[in-house]
C-alpha atoms as a PDB file:
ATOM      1  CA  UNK A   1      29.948   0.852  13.770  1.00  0.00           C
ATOM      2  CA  UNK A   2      27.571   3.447  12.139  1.00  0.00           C
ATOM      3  CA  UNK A   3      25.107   2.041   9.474  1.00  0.00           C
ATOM      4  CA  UNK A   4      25.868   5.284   7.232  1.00  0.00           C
ATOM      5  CA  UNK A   5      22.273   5.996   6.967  1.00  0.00           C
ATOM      6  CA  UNK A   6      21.810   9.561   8.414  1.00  0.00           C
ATOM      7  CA  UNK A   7      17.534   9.388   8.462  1.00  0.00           C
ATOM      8  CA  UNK A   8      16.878   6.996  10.716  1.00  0.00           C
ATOM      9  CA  UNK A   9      13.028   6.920  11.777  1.00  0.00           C
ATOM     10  CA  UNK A  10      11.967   7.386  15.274  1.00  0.00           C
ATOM     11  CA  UNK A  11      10.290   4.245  15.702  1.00  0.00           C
ATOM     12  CA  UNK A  12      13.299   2.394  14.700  1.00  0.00           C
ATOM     13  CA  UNK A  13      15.717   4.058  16.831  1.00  0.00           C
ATOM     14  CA  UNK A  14      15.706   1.914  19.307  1.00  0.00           C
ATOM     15  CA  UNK A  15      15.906  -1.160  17.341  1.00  0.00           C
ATOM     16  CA  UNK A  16      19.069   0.481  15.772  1.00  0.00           C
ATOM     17  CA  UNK A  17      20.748   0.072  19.309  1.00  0.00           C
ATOM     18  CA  UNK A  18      19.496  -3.051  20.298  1.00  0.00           C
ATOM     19  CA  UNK A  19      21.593  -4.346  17.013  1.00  0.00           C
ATOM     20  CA  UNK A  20      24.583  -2.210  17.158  1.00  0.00           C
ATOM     21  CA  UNK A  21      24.860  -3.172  20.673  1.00  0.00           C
ATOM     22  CA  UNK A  22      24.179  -7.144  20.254  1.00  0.00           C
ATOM     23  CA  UNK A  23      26.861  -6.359  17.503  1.00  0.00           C
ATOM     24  CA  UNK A  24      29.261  -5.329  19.616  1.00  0.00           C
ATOM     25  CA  UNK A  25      28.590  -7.628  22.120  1.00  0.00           C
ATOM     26  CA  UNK A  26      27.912 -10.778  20.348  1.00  0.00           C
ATOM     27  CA  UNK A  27      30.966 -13.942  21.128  1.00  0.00           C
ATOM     28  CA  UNK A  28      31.615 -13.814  17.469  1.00  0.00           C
ATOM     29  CA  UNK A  29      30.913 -12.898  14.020  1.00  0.00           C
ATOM     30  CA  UNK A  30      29.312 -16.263  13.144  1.00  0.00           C
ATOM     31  CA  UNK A  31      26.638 -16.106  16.036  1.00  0.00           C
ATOM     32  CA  UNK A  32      23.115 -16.211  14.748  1.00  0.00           C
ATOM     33  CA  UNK A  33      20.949 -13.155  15.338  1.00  0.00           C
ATOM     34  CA  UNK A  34      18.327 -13.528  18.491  1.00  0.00           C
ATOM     35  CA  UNK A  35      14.856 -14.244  17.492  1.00  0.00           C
ATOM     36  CA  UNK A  36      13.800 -11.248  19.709  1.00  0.00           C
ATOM     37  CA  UNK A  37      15.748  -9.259  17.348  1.00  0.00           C
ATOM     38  CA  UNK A  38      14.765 -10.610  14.232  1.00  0.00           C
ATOM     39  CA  UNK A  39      10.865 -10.325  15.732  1.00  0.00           C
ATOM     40  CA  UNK A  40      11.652  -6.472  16.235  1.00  0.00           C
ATOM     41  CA  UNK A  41      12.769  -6.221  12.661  1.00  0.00           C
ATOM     42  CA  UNK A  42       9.610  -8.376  10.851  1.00  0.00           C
ATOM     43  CA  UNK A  43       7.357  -5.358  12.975  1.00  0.00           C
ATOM     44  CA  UNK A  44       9.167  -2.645  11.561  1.00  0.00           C
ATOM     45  CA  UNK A  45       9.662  -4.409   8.118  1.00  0.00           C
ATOM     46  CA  UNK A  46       5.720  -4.569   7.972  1.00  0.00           C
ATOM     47  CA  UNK A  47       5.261  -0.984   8.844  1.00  0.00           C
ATOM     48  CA  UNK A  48       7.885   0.573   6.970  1.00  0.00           C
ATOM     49  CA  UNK A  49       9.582  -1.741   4.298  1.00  0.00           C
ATOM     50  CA  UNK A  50      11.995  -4.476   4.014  1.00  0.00           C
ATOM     51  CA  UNK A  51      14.218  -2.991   2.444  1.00  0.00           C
ATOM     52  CA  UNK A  52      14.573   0.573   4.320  1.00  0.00           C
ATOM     53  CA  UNK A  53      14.621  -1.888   7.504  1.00  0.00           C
ATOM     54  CA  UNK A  54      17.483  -4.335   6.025  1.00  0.00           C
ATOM     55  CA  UNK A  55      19.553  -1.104   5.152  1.00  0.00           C
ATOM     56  CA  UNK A  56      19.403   0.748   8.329  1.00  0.00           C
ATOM     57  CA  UNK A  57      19.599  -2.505  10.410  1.00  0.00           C
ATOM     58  CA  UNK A  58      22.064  -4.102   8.023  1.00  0.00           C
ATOM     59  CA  UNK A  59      20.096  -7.349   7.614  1.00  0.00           C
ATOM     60  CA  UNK A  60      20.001  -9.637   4.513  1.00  0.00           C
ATOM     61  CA  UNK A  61      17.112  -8.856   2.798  1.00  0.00           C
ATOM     62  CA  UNK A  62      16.039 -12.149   1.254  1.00  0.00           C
ATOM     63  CA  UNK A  63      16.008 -13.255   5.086  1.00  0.00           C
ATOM     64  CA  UNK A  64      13.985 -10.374   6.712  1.00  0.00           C
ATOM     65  CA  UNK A  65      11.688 -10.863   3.194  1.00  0.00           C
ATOM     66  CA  UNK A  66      11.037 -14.511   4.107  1.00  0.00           C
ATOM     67  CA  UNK A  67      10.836 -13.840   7.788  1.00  0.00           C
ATOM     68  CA  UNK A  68       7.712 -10.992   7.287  1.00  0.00           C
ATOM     69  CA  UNK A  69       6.438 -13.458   4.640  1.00  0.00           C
ATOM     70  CA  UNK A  70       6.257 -16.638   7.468  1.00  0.00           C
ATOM     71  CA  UNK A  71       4.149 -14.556  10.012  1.00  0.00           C
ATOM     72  CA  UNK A  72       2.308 -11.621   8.002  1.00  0.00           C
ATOM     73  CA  UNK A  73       0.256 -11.105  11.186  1.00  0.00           C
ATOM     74  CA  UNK A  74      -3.293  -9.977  11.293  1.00  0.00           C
ATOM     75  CA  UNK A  75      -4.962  -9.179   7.936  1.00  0.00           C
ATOM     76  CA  UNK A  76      -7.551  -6.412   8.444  1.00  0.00           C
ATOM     77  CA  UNK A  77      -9.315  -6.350   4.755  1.00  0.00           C
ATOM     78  CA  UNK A  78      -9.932  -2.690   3.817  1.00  0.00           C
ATOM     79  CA  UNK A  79     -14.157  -2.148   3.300  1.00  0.00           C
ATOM     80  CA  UNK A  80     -15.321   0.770   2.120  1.00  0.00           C
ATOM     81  CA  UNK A  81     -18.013   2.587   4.156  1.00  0.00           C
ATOM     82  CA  UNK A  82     -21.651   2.080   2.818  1.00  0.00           C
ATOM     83  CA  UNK A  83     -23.026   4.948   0.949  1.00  0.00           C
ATOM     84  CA  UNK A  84     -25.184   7.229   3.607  1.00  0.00           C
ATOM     85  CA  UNK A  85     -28.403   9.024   3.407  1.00  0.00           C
ATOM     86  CA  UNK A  86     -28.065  12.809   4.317  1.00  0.00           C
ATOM     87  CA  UNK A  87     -31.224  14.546   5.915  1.00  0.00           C
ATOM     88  CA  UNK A  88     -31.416  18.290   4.844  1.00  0.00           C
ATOM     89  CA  UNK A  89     -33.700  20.208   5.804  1.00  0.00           C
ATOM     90  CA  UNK A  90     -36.721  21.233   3.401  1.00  0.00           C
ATOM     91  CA  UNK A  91     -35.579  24.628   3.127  1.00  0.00           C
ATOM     92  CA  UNK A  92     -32.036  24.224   2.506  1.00  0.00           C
ATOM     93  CA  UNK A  93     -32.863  21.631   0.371  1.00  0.00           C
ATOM     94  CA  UNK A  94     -35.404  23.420  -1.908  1.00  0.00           C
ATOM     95  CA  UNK A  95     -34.195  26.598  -1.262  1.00  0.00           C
ATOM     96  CA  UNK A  96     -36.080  29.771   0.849  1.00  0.00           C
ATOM     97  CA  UNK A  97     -37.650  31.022  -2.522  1.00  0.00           C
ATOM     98  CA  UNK A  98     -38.354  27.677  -4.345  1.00  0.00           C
ATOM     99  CA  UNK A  99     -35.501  28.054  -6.711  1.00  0.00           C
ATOM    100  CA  UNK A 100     -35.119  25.979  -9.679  1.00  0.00           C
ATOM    101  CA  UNK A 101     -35.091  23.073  -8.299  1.00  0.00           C
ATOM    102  CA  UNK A 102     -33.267  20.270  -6.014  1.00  0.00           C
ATOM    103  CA  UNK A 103     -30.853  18.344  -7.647  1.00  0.00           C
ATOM    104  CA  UNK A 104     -29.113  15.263  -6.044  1.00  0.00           C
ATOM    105  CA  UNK A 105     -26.034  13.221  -7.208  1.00  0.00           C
ATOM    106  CA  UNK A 106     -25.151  10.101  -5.951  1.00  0.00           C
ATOM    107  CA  UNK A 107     -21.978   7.820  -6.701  1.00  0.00           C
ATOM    108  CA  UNK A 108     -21.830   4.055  -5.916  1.00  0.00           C
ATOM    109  CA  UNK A 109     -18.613   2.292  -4.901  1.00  0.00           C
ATOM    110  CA  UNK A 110     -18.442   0.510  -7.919  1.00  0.00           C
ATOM    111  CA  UNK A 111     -18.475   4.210 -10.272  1.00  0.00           C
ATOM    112  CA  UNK A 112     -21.746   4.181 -11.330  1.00  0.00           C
ATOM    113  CA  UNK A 113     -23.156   7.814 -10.787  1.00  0.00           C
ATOM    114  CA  UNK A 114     -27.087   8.860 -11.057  1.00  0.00           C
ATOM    115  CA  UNK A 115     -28.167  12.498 -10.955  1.00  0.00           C
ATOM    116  CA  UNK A 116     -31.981  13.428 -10.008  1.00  0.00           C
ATOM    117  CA  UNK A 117     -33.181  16.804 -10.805  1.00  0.00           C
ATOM    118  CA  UNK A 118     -36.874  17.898 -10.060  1.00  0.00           C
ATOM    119  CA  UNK A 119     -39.049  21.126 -10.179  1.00  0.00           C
ATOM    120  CA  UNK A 120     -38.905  23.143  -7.314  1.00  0.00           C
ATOM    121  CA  UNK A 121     -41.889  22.701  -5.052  1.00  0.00           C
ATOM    122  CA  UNK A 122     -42.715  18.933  -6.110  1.00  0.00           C
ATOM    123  CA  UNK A 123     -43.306  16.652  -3.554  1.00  0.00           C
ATOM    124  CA  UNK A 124     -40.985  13.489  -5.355  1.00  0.00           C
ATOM    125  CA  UNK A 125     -39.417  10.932  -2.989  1.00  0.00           C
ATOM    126  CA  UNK A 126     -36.356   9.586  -4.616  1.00  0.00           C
ATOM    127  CA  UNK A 127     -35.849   6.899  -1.224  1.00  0.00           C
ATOM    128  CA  UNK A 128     -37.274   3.948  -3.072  1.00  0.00           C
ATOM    129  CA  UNK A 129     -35.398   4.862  -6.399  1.00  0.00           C
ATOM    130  CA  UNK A 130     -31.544   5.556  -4.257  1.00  0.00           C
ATOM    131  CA  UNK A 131     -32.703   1.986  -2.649  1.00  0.00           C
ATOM    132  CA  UNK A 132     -33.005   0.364  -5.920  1.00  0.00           C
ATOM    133  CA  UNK A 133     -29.736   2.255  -7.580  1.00  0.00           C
ATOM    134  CA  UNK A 134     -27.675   1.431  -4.772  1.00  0.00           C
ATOM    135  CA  UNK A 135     -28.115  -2.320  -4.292  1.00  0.00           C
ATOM    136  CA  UNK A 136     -28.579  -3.116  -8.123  1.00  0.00           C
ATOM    137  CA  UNK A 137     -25.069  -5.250  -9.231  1.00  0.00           C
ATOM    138  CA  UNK A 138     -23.647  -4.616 -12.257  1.00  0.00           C
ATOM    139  CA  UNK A 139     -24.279  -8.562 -13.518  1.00  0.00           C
ATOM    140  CA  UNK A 140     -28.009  -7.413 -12.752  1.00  0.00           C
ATOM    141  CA  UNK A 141     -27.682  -4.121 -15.498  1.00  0.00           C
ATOM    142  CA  UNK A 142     -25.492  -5.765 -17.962  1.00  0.00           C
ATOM    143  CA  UNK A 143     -27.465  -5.376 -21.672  1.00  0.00           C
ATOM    144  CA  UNK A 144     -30.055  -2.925 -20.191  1.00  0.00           C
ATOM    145  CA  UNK A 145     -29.972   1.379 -19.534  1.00  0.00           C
ATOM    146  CA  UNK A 146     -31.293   2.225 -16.537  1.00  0.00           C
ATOM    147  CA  UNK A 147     -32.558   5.443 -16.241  1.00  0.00           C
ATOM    148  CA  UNK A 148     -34.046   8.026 -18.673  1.00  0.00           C
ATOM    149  CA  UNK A 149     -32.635  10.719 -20.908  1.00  0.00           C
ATOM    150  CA  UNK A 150     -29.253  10.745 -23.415  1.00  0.00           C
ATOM    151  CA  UNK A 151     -26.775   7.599 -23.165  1.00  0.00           C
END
């Protein structure tokens, strides 16, 4: 029997079969569904959705739903990279003739942006300041403005 769903996705294509052929193979309609079967389905549920899995595999969705919920599997907790220092070199930095000036901008994680801007040809090393804008918490800031110029 054809689930009706025309867009079945590749990786569950073969899961498809393995259920419509337990289906047609299965003693009777009352026989419980093979844990390697519902195992198969709690994967794909995971990757794709419960209930885009319990449609095309015609499962009932409050059981696949508590079935992903019993093993949710390894939990890899998402962490952003750290913030990287980018080594340019003096002349593309400053520029062949000098220019106006460098100008660096630098975002933390957290939203917090600082922009540096010096004359062209000074000698300014903004390491110690980046170190000390970067690792600064915002419980550390609250009540005070950190750097100079307009609010």
């Amino acid at each position: 029997m054809e689930s009706g769903i025309t867009a079945v996705p590749a990786e569950m294509k073969a899961t498809l079969a393995k259920f419509q052929s337990w289906r047609e193979t299965r003693p009777s309609r009352v026989t419980r569904i093979p844990e390697a079967l519902w195992a198969e389905a709690t994967l794909l549920a995971r990757r794709l959705g419960c209930y885009p899995v319990g449609q095309i595999l015609r499962l009932n969705y409050n059981e696949l739903r508590r079935r992903v919920g019993m093993n949710p599997g390894p939990v890899t907790p998402v962490i952003p990279e750290p913030p990287a220092f980018v080594t340019l070199p003096r002349a593309d930095f400053l520029g062949e003739d000098g220019g106006p000036g460098p100008v660096a901008e630098v975002t933390r994680p957290d939203g917090c942006r600082m922009v540096l801007r010096w004359p062209a040809g000074s000698m300014v090393d903004p390491r110690e300041l980046l170190v000390a804008f970067l690792a600064i918490s915002p419980s550390q800031r609250q009540g005070r403005w950190i750097g100079g110029g307009r609010r």
